[in-house]
Protein backbone atom coordinates (compact mmCIF):
# COMPACT_ATOMS: atom_id res chain seq x y z
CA UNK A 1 -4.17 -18.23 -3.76
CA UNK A 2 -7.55 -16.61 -2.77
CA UNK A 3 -6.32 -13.60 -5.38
CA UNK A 4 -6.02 -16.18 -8.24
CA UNK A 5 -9.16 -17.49 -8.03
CA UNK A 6 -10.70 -13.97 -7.89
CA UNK A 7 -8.78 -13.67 -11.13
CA UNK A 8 -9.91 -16.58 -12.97
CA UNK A 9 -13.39 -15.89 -11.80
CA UNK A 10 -13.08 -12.92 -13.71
CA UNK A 11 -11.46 -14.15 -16.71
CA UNK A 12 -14.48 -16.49 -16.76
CA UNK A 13 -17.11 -13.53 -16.58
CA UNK A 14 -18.12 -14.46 -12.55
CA UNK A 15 -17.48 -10.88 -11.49
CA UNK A 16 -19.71 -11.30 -8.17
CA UNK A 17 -17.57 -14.22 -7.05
CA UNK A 18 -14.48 -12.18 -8.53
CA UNK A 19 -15.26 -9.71 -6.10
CA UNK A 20 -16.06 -11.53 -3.31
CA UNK A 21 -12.80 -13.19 -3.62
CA UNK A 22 -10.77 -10.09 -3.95
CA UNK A 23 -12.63 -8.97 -0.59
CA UNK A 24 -11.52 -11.63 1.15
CA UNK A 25 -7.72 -11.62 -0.08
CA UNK A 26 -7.64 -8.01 0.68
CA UNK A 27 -9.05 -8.38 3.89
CA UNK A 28 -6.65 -11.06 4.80
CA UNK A 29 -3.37 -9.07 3.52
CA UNK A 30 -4.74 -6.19 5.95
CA UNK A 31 -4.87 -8.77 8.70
CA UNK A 32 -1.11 -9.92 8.22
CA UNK A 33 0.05 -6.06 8.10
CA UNK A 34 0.88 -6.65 4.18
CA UNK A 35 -0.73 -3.59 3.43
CA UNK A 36 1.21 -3.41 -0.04
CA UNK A 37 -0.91 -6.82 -0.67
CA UNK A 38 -3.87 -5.81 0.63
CA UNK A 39 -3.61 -2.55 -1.83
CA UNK A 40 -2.94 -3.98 -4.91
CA UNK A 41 -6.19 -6.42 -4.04
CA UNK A 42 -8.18 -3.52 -3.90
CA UNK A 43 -7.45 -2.38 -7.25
CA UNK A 44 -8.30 -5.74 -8.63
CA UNK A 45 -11.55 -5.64 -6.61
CA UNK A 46 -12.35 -2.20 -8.27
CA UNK A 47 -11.80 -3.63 -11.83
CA UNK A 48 -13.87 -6.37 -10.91
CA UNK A 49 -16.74 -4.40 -9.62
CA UNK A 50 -16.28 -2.57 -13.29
CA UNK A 51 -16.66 -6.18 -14.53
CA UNK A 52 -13.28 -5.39 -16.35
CA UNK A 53 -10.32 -8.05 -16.20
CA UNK A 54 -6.59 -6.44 -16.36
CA UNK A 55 -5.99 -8.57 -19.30
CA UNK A 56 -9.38 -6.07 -20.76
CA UNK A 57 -8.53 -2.69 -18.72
CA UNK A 58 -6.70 0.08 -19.75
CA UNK A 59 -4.73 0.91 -16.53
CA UNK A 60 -2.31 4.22 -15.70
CA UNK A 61 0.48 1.74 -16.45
CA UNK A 62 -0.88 1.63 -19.94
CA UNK A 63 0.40 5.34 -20.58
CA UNK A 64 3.59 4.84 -19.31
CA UNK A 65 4.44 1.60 -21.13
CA UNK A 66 1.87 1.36 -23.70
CA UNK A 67 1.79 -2.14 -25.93
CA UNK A 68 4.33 -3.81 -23.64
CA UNK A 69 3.77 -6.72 -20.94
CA UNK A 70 3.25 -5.80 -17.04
CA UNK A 71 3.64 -7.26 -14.35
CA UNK A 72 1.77 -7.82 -11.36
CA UNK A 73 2.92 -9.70 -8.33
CA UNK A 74 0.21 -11.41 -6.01
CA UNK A 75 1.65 -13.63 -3.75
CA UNK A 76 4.71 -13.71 -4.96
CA UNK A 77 3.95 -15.24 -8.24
CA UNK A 78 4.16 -13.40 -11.22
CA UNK A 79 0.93 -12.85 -14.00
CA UNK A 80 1.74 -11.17 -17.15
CA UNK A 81 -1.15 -8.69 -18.60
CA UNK A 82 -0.79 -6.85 -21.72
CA UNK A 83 -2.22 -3.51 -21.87
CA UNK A 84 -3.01 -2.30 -25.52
């Protein structure tokens, strides 16, 4: 839940609390030994520290499956970003 909120703070232009949120859901996936989690937390902290949303950055994925809908799993719910 913490990684949603860190999401819609970015979607809203709050990067500082973005990141701050991100910290904390990445810390806490490290703490449970869900060090998948905890990774893909990190990467959403870095685009937030670029003040960059994934719905806005143009990620590796975007090279390998360019115009198409990813997905990216964060807490086991699913959020669809397009990457143009």
């Amino acid at each position: 839940m913490i990684g949603t909120l860190a999401a819609a703070y970015a979607e809203a232009g709050q990067f500082a609390n973005a990141v701050e949120a991100a910290h904390i859901a990445e810390t806490l996936s490290s703490l449970t030994n869900r060090k998948d989690v905890a990774t893909k937390y990190s990467k959403m902290r870095s685009l937030y520290e670029a003040r960059m949303t994934p719905s806005t950055a143009r990620l590796p994925d975007a090279a390998v499956y360019p115009a198409t809908i990813s997905r990216l799993t964060l807490s086991g719910l699913n959020f669809p970003f397009v990457f143009a």
